[in-house]
Protein backbone atom coordinates (compact mmCIF):
# COMPACT_ATOMS: atom_id res chain seq x y z
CA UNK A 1 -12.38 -7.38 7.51
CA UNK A 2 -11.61 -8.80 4.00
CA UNK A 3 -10.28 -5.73 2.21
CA UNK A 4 -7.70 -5.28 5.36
CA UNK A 5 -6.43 -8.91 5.56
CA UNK A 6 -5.51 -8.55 1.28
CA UNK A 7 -4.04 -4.84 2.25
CA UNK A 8 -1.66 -6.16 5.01
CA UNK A 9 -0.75 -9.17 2.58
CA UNK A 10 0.68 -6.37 0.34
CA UNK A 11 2.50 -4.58 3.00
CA UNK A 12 3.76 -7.80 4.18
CA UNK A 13 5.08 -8.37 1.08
CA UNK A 14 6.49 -4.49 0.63
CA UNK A 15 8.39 -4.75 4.30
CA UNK A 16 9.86 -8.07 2.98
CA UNK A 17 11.43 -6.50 -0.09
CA UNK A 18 8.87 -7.73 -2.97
CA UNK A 19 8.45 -3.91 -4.46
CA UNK A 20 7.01 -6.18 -7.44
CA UNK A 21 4.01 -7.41 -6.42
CA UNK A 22 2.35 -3.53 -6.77
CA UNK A 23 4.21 -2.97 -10.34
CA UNK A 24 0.28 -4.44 -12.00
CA UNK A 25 -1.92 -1.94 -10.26
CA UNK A 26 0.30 1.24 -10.63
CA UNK A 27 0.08 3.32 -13.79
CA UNK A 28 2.74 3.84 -16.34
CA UNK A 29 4.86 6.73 -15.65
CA UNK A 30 4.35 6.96 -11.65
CA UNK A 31 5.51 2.84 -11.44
CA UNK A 32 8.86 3.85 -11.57
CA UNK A 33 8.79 6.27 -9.24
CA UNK A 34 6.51 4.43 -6.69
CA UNK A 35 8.83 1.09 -7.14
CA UNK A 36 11.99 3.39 -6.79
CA UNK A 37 10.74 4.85 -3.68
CA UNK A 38 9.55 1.22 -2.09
CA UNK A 39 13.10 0.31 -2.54
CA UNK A 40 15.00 3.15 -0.95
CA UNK A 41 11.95 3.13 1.72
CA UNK A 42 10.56 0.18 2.31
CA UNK A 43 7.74 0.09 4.87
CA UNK A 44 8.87 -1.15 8.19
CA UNK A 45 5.34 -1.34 10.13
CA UNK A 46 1.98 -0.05 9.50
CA UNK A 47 -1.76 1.15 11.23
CA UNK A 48 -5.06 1.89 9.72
CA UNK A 49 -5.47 5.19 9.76
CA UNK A 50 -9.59 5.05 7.96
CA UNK A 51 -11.74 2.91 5.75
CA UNK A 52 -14.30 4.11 3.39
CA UNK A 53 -16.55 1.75 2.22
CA UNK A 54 -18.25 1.68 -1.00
CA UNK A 55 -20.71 -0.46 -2.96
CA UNK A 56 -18.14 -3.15 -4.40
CA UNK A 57 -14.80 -1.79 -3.18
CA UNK A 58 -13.28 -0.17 -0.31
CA UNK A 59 -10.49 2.22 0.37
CA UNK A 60 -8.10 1.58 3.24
CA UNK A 61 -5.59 4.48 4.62
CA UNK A 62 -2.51 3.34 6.35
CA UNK A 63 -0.30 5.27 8.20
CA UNK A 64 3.28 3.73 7.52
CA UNK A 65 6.68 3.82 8.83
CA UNK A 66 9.71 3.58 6.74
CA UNK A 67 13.28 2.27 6.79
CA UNK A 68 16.23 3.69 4.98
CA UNK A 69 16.37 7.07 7.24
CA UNK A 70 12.81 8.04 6.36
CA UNK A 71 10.52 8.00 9.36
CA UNK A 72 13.10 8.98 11.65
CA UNK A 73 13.69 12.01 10.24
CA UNK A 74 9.91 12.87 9.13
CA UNK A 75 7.31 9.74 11.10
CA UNK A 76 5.04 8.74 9.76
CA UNK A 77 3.49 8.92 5.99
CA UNK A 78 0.15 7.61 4.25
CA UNK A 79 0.13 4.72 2.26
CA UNK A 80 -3.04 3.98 0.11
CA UNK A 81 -4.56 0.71 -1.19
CA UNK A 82 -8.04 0.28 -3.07
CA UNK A 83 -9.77 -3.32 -2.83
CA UNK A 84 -12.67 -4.28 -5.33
CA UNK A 85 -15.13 -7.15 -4.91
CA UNK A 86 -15.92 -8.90 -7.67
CA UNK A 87 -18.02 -12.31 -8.39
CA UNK A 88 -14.76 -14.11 -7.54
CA UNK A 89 -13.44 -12.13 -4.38
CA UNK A 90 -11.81 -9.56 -3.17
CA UNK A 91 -8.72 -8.12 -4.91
CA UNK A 92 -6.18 -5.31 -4.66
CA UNK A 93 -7.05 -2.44 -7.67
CA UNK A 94 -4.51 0.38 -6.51
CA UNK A 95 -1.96 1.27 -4.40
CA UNK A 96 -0.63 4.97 -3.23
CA UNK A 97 2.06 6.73 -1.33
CA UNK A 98 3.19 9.73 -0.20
CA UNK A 99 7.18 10.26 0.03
């Protein structure tokens, strides 16, 4: 239950306009375009859609909605975070999206 209360901080923190907060675990060259997306998009609500567990980390799928026109003219899209354990805790390592 850890991995999904850190994902939904970060979506929290995407619906309320803080594209920031993913800009340290996206890679240079697709930031922009992630962050730029966020923006015009932002993610209005959220499900799990699956979890995959692993030794030390877990993936979480999330089916999104999004604001700016998005999900009312296509629903629903995946958005993608990856959560590591570590001697210290649990922390977000990645985030994805499909636009």
């Amino acid at each position: 239950m850890i991995p999904e209360i850190i994902a939904e901080k970060y979506l929290k923190s995407l619906r309320d306009g803080d594209v920031e907060s993913i800009r340290p675990f996206l890679s240079a060259g697709e930031d922009i375009h992630i962050m730029d997306n966020e923006k015009k998009w932002p993610i209005q609500s959220w499900r799990i859609g699956e979890r995959v567990d692993m030794p030390g980390e877990t993936e979480l799928m999330f089916w999104v909605t999004r604001g700016g026109g998005y999900s009312k003219d296509l629903g629903e899209e995946e958005a993608g975070l990856r959560i590591k354990q570590s001697n210290t805790g649990w922390s977000r390592i990645s985030y994805s999206a499909i636009y």
